[in-house]
PDB file of N, CA and C in Angstrom:
ATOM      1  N   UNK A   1       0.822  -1.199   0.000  1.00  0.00           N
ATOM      2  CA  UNK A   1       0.000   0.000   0.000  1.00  0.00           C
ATOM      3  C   UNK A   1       0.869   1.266   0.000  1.00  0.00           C
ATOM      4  N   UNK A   2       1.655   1.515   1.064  1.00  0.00           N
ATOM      5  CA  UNK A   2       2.604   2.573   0.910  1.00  0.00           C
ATOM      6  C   UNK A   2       3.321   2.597  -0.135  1.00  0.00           C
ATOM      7  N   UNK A   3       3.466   1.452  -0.767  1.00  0.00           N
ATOM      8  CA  UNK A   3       4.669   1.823  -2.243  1.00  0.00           C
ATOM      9  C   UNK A   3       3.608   2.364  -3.058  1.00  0.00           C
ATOM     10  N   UNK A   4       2.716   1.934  -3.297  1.00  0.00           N
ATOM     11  CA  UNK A   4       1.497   2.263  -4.373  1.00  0.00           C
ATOM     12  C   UNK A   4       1.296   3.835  -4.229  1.00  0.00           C
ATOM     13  N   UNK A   5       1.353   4.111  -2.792  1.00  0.00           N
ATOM     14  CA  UNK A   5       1.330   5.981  -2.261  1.00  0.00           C
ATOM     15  C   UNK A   5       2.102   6.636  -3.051  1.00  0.00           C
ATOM     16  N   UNK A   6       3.512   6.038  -2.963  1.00  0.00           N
ATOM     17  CA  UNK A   6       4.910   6.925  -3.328  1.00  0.00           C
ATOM     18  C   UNK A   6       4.364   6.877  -4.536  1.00  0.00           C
ATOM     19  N   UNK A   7       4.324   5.979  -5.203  1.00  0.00           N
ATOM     20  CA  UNK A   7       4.374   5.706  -7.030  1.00  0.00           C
ATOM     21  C   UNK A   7       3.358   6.857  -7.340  1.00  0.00           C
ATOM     22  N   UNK A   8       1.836   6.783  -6.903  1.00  0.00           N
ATOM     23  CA  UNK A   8       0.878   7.906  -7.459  1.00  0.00           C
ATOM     24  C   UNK A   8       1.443   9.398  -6.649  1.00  0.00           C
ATOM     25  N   UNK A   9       1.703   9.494  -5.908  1.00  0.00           N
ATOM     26  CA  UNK A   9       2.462  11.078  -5.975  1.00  0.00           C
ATOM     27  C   UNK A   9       3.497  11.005  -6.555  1.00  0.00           C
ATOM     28  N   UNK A  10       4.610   9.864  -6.841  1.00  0.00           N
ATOM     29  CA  UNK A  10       5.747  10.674  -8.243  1.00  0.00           C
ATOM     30  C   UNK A  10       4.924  11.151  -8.905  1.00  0.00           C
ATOM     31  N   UNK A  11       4.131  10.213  -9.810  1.00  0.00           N
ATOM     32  CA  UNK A  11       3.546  10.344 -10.806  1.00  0.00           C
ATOM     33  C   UNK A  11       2.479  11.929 -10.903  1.00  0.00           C
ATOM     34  N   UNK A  12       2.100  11.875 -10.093  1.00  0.00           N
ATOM     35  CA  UNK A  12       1.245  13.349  -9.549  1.00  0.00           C
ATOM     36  C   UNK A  12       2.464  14.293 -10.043  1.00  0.00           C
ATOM     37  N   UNK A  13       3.504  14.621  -9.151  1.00  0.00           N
ATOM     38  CA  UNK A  13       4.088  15.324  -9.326  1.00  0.00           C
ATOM     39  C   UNK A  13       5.254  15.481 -10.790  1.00  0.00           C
ATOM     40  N   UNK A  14       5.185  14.656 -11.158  1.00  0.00           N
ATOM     41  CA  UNK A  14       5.642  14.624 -12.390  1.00  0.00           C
ATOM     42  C   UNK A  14       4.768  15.574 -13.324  1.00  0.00           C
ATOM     43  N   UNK A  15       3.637  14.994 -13.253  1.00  0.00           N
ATOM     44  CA  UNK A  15       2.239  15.559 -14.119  1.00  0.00           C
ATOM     45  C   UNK A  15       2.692  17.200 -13.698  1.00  0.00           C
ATOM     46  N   UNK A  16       2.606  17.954 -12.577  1.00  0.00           N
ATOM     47  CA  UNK A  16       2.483  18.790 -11.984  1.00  0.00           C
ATOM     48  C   UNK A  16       3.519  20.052 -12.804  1.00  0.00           C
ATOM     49  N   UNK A  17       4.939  19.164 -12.591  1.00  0.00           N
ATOM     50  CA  UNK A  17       5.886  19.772 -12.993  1.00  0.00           C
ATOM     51  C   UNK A  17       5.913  20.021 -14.428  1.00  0.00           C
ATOM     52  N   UNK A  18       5.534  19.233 -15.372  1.00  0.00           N
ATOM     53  CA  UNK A  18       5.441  18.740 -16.434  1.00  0.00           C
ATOM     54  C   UNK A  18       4.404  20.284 -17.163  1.00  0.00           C
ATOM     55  N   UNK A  19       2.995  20.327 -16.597  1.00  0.00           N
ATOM     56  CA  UNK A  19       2.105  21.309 -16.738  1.00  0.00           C
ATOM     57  C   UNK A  19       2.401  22.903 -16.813  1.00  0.00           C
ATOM     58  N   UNK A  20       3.199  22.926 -16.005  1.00  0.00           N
ATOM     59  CA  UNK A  20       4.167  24.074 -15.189  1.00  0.00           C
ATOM     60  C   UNK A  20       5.544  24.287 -15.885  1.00  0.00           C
ATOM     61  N   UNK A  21       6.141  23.062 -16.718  1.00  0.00           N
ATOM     62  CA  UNK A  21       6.766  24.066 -17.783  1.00  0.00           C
ATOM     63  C   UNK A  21       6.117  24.284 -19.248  1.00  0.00           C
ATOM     64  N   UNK A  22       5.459  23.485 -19.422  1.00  0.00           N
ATOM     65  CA  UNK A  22       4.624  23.987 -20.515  1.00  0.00           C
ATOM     66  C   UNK A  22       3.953  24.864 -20.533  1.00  0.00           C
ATOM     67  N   UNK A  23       3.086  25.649 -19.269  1.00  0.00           N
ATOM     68  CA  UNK A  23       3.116  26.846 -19.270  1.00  0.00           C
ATOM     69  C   UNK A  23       3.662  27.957 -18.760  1.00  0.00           C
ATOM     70  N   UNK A  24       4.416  27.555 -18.521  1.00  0.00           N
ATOM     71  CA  UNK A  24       5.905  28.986 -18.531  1.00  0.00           C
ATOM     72  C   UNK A  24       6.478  29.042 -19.732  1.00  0.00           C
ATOM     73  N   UNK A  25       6.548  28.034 -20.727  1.00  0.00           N
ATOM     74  CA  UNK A  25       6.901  28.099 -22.327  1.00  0.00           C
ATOM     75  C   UNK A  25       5.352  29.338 -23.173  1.00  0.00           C
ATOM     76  N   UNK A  26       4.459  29.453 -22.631  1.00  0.00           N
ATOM     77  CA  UNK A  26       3.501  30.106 -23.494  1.00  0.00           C
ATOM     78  C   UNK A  26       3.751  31.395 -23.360  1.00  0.00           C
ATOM     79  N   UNK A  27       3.048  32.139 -24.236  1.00  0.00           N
ATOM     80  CA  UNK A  27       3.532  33.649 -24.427  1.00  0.00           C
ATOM     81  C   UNK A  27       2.569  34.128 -23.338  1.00  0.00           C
ATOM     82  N   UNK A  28       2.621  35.231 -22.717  1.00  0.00           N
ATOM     83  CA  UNK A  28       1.556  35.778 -22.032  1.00  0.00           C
ATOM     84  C   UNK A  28       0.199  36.421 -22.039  1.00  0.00           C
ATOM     85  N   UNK A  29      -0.336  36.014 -23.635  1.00  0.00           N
ATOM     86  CA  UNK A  29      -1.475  36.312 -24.039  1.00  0.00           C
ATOM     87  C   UNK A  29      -2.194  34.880 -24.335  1.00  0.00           C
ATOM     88  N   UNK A  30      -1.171  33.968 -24.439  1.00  0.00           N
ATOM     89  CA  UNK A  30      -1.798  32.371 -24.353  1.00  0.00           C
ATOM     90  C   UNK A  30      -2.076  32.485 -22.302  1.00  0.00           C
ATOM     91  N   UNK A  31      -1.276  32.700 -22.256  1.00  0.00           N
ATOM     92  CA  UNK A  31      -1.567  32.750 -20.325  1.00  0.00           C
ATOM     93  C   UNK A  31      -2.589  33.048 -20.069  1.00  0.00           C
ATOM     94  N   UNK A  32      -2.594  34.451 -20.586  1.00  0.00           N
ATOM     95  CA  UNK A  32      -3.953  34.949 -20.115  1.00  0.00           C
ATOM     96  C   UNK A  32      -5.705  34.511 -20.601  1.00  0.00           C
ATOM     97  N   UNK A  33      -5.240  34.149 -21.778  1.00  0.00           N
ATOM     98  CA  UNK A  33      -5.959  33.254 -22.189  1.00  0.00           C
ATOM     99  C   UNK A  33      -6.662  31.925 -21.522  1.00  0.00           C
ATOM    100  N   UNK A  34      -5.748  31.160 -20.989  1.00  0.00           N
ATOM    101  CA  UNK A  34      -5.950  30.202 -20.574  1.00  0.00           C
ATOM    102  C   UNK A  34      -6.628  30.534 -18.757  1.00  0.00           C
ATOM    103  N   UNK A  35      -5.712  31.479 -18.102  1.00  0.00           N
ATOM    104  CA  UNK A  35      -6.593  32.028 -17.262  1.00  0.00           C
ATOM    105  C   UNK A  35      -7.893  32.920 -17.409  1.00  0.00           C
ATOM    106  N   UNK A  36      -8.509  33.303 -18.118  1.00  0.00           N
ATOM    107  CA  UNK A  36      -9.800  33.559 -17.791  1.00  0.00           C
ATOM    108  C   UNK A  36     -11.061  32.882 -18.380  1.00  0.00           C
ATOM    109  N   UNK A  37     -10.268  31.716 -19.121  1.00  0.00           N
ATOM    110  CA  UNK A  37     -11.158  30.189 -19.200  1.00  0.00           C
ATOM    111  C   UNK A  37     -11.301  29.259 -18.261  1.00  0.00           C
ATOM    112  N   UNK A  38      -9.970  29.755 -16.976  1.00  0.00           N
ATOM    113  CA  UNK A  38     -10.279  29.108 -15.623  1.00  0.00           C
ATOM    114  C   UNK A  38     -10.878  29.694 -14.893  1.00  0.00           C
ATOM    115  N   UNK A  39     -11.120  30.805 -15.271  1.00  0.00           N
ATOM    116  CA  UNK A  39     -11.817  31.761 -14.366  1.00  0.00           C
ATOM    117  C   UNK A  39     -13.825  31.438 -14.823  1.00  0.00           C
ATOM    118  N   UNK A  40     -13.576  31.199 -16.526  1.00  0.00           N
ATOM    119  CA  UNK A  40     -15.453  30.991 -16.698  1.00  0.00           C
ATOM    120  C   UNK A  40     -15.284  30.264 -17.824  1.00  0.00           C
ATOM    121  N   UNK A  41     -15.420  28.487 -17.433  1.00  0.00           N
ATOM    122  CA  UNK A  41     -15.683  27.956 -18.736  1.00  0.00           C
ATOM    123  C   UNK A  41     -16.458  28.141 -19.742  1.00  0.00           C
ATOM    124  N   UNK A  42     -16.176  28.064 -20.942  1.00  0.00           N
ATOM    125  CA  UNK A  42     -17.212  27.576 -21.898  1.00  0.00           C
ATOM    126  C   UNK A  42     -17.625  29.365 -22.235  1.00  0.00           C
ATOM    127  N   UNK A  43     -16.406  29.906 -22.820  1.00  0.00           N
ATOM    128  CA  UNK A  43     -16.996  31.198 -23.331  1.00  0.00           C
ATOM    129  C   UNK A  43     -16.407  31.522 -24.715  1.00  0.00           C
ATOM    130  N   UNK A  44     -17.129  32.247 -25.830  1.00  0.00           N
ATOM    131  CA  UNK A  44     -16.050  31.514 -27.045  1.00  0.00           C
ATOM    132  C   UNK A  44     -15.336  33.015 -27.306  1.00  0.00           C
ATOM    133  N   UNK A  45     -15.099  32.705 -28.573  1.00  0.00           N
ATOM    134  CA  UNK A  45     -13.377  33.909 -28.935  1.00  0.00           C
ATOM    135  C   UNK A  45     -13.974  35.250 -28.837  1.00  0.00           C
ATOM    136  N   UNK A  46     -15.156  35.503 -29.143  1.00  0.00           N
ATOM    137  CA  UNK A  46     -15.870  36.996 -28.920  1.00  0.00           C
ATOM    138  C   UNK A  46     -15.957  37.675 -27.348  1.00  0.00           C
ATOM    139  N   UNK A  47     -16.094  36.466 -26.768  1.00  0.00           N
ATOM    140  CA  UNK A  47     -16.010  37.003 -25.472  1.00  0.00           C
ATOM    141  C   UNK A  47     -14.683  37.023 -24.722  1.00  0.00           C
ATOM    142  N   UNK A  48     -13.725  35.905 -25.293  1.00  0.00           N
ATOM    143  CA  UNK A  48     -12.466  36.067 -24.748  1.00  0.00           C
ATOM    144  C   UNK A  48     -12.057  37.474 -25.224  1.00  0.00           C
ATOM    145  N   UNK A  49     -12.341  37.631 -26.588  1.00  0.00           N
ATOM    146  CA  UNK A  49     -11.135  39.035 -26.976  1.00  0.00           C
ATOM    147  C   UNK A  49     -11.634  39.975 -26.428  1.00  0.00           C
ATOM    148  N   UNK A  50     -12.955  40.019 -26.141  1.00  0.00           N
ATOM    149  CA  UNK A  50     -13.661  41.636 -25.170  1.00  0.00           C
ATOM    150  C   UNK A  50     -13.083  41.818 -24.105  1.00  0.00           C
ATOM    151  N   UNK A  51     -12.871  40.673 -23.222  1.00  0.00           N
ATOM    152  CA  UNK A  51     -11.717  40.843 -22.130  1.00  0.00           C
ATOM    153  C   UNK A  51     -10.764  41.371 -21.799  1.00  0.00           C
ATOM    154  N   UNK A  52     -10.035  40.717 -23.241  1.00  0.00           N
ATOM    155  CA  UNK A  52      -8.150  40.849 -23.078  1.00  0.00           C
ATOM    156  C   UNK A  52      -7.709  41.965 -23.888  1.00  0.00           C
ATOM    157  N   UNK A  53      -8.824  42.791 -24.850  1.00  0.00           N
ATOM    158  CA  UNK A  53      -8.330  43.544 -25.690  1.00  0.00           C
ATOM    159  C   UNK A  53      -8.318  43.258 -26.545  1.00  0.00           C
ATOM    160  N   UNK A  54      -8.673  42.621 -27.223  1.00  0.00           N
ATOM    161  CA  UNK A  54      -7.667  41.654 -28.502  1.00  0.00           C
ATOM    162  C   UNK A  54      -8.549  41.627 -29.732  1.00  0.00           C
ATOM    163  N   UNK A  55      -8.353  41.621 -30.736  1.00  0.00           N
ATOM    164  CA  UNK A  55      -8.927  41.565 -31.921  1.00  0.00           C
ATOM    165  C   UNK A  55      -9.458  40.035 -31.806  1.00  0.00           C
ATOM    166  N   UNK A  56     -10.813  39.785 -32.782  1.00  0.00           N
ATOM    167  CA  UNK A  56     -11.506  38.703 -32.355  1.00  0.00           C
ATOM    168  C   UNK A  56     -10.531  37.515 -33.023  1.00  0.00           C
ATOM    169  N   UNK A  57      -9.432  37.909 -34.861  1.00  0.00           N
ATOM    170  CA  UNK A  57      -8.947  37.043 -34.932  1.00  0.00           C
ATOM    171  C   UNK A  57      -7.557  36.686 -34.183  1.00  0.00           C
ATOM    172  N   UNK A  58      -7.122  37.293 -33.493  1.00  0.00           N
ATOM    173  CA  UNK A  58      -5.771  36.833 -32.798  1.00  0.00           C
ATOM    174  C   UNK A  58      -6.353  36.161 -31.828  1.00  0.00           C
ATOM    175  N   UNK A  59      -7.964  36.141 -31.027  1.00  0.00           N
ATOM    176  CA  UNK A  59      -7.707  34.877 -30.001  1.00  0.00           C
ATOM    177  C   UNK A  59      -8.479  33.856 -30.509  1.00  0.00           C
ATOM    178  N   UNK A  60      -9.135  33.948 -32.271  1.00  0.00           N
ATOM    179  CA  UNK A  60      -9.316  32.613 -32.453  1.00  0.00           C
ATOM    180  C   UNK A  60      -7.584  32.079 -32.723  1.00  0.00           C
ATOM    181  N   UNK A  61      -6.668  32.780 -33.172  1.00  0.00           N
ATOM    182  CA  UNK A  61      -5.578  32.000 -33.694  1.00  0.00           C
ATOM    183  C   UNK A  61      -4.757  31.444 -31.874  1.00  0.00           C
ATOM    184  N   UNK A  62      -4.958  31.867 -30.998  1.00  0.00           N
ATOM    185  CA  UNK A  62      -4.399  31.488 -29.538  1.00  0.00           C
ATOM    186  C   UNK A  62      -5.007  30.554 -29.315  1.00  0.00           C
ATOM    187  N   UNK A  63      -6.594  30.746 -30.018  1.00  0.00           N
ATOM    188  CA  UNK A  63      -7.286  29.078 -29.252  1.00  0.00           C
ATOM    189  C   UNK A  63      -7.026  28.148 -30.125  1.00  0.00           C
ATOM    190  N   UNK A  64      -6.910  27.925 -31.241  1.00  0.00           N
ATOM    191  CA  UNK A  64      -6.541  27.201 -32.302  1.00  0.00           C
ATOM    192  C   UNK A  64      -5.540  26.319 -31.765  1.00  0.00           C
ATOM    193  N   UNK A  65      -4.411  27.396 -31.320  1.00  0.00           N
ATOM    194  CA  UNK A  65      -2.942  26.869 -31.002  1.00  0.00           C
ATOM    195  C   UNK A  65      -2.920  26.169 -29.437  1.00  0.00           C
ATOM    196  N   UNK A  66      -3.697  26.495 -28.552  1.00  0.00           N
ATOM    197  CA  UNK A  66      -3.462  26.024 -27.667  1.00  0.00           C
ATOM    198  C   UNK A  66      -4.844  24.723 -27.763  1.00  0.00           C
ATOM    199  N   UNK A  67      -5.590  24.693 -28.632  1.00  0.00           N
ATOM    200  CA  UNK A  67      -6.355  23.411 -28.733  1.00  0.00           C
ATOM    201  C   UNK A  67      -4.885  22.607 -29.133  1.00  0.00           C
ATOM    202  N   UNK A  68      -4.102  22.825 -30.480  1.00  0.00           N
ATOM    203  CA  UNK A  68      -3.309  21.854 -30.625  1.00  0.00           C
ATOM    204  C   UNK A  68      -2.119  21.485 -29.783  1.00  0.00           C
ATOM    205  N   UNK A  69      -2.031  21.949 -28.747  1.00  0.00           N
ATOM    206  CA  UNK A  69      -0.691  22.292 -27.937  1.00  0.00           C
ATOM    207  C   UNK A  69      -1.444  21.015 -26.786  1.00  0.00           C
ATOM    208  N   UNK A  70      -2.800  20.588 -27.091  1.00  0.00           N
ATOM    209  CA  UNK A  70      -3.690  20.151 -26.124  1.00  0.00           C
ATOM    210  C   UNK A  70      -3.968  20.684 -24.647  1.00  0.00           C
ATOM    211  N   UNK A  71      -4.141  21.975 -24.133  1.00  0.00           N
ATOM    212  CA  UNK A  71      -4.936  22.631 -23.467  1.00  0.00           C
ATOM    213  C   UNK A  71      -6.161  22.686 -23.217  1.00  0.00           C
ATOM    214  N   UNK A  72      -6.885  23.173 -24.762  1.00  0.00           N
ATOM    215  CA  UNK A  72      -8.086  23.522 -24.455  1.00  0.00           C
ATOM    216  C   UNK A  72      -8.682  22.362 -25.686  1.00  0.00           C
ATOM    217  N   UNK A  73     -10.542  22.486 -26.068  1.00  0.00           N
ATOM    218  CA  UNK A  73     -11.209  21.959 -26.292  1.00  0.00           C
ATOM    219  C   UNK A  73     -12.085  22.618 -26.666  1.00  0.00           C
ATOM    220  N   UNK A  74     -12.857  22.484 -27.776  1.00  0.00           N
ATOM    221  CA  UNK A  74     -13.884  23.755 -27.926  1.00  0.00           C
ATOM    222  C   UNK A  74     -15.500  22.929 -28.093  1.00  0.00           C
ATOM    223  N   UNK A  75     -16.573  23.022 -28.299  1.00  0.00           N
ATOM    224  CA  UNK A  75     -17.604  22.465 -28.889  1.00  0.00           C
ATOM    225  C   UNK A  75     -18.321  23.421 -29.696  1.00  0.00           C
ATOM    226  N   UNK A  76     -18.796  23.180 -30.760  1.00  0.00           N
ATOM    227  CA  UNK A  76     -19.823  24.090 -31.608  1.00  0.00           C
ATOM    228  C   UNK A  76     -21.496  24.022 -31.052  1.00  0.00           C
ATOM    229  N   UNK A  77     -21.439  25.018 -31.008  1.00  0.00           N
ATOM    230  CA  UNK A  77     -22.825  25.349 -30.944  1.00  0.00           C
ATOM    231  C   UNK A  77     -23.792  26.067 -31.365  1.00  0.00           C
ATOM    232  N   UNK A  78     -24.901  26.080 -32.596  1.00  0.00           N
ATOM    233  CA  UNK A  78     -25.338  26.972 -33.350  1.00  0.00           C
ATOM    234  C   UNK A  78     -23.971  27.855 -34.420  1.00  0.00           C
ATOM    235  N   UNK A  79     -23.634  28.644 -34.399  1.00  0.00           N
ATOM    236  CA  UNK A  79     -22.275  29.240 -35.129  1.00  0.00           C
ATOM    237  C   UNK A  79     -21.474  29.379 -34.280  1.00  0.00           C
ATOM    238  N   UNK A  80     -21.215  29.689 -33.389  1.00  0.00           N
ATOM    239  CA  UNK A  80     -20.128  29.925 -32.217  1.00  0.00           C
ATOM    240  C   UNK A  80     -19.316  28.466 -31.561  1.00  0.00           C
ATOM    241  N   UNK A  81     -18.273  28.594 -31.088  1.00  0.00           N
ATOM    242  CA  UNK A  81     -17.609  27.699 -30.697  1.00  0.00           C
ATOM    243  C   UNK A  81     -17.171  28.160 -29.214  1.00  0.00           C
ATOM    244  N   UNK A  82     -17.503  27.492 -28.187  1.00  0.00           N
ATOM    245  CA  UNK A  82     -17.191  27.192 -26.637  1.00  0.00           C
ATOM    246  C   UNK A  82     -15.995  26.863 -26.575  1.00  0.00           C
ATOM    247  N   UNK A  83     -15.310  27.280 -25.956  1.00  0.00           N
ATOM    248  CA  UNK A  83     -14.219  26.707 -25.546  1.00  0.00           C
ATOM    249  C   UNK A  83     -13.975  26.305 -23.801  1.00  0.00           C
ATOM    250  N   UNK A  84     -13.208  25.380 -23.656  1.00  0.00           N
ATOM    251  CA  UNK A  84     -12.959  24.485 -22.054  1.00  0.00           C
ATOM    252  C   UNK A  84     -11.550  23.401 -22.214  1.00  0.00           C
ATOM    253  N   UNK A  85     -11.437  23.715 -20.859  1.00  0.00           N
ATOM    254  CA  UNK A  85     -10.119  22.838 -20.726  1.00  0.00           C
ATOM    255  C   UNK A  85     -10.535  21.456 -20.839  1.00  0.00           C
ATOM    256  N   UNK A  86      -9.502  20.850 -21.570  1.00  0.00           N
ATOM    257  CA  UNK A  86      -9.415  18.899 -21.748  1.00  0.00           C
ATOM    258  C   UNK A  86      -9.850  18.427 -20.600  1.00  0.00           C
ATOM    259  N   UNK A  87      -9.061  18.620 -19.610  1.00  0.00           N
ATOM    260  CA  UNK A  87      -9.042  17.939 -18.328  1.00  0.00           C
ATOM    261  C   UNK A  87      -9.191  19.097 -17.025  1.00  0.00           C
ATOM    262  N   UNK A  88      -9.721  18.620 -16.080  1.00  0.00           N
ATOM    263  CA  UNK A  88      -9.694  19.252 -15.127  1.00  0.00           C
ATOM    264  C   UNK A  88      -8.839  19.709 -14.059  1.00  0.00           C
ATOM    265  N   UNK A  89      -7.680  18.934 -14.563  1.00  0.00           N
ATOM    266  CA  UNK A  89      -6.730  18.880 -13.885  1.00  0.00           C
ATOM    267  C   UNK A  89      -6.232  19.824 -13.813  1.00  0.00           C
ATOM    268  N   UNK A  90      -5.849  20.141 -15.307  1.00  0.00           N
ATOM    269  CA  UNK A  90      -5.533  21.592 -16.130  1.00  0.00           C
ATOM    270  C   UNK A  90      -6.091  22.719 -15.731  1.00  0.00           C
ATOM    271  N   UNK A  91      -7.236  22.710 -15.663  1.00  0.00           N
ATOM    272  CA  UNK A  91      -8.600  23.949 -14.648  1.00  0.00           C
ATOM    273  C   UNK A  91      -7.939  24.088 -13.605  1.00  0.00           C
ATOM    274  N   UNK A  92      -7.413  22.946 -13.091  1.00  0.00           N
ATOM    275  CA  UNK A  92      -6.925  23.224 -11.598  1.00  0.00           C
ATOM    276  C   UNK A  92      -5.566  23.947 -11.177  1.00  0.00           C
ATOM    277  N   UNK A  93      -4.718  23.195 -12.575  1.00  0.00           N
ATOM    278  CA  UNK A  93      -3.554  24.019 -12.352  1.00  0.00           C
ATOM    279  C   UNK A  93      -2.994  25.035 -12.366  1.00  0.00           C
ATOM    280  N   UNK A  94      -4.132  25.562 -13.692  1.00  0.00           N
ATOM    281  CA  UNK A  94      -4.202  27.046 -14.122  1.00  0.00           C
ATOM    282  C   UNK A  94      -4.827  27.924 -13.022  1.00  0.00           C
ATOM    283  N   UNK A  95      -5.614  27.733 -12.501  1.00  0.00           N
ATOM    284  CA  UNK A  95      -6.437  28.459 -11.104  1.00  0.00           C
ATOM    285  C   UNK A  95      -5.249  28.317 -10.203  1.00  0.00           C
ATOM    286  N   UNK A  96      -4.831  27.455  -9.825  1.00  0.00           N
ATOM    287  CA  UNK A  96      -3.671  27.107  -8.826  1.00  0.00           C
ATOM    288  C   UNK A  96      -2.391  28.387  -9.186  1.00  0.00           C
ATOM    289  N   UNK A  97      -1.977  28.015 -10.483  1.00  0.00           N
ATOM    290  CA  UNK A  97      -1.601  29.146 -10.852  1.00  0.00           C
ATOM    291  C   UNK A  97      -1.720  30.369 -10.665  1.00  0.00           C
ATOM    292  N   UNK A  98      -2.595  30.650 -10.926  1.00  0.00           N
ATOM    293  CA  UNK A  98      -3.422  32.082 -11.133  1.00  0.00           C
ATOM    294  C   UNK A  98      -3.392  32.652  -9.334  1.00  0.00           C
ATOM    295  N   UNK A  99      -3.692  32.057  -8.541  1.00  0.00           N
ATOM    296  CA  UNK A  99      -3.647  32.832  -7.023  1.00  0.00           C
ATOM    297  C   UNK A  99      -2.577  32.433  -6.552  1.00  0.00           C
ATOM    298  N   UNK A 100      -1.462  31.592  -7.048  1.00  0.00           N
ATOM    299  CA  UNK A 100       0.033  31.949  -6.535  1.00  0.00           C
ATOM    300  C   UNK A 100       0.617  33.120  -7.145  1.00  0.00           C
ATOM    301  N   UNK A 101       0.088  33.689  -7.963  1.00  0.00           N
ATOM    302  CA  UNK A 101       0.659  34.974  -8.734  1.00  0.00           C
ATOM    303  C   UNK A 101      -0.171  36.081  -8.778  1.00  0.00           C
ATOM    304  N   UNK A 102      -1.055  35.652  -7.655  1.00  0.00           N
ATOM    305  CA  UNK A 102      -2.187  36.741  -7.823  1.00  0.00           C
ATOM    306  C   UNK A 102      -2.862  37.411  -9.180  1.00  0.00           C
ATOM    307  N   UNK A 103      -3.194  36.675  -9.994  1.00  0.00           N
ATOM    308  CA  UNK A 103      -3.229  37.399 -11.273  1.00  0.00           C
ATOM    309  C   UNK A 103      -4.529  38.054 -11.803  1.00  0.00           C
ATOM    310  N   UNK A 104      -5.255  37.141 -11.005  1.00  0.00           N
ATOM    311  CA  UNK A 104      -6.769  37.936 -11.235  1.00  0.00           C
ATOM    312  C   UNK A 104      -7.275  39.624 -10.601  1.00  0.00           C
ATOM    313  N   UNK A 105      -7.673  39.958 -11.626  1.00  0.00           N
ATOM    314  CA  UNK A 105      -7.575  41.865 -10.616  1.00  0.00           C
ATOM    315  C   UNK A 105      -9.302  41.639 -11.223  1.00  0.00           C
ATOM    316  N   UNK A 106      -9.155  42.592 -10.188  1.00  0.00           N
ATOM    317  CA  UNK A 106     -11.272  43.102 -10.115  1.00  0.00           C
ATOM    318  C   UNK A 106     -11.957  43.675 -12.026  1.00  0.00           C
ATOM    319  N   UNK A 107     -10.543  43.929 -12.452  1.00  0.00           N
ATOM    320  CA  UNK A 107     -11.173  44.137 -13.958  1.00  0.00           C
ATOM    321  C   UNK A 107     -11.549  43.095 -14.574  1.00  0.00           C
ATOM    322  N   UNK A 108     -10.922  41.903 -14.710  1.00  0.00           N
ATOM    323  CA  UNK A 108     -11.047  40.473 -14.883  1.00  0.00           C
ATOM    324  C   UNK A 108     -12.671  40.284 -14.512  1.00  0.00           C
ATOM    325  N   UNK A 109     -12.403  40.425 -13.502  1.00  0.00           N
ATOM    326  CA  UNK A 109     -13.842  39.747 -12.258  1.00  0.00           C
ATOM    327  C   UNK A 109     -15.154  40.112 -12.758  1.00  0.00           C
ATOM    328  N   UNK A 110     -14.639  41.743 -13.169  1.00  0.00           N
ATOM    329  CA  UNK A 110     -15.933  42.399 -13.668  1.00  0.00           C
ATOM    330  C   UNK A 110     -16.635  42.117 -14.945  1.00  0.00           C
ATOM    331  N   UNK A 111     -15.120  42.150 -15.677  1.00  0.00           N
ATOM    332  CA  UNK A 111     -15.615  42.082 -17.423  1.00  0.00           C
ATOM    333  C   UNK A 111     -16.072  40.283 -17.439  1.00  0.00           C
ATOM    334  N   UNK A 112     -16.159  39.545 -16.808  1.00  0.00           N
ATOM    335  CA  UNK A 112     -16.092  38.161 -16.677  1.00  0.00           C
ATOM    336  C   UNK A 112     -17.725  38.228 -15.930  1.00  0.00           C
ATOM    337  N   UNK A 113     -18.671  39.071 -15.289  1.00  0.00           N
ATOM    338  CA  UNK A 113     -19.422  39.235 -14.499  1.00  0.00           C
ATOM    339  C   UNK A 113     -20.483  39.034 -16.027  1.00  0.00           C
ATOM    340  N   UNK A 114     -20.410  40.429 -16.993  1.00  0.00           N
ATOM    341  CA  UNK A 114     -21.097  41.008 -17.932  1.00  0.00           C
ATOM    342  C   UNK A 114     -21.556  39.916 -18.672  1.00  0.00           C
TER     343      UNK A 114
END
């Protein structure tokens, strides 16, 4: 039983570390990206770019890239496309993320409210 412990926390922490340089490799508009899809799943590129500033095609081309980078996940619905993290794990790490660096500010909170 205790070896079985050690083995699933390497493995945990492997995963962990693993997550954590792949996103310290992203640019900081994929970051941010990815944090305020942890902040409100399932919102698509019109509403991400109202957020971040961004022209509507530069964060379909961020979600594009980080669907293939395997991050995110999108579903169609009527014309629009949802986007959400693969795994939850990912939700978690990115949030985990996100309040070790404090990154969420009340503008976030708000424009994320609307």
């Amino acid at each position: 039983m205790q070896s079985q412990l050690s083995y699933d926390n390497l493995e945990a922490n492997r995963e962990l570390i693993h997550l954590s340089m792949r996103f310290a490799r992203l640019s900081d508009r994929k970051k941010e990206v990815l944090r305020i899809l942890a902040e409100k799943d399932y919102l698509t590129n019109k509403q991400i770019a109202e957020v971040i500033g961004c022209l509507h095609n530069t964060v379909s081309s961020f979600l594009s890239e980080l669907r293939n980078e395997g991050w995110l996940e999108s579903q169609a619905y009527s014309r629009n496309a949802y986007w959400f993290f693969v795994d939850d794990r990912v939700k978690t790490f990115i949030q985990w993320e996100c309040q070790e660096n404090d990154v969420f500010s009340c503008e976030y909170a708000d424009s994320l409210a609307n």
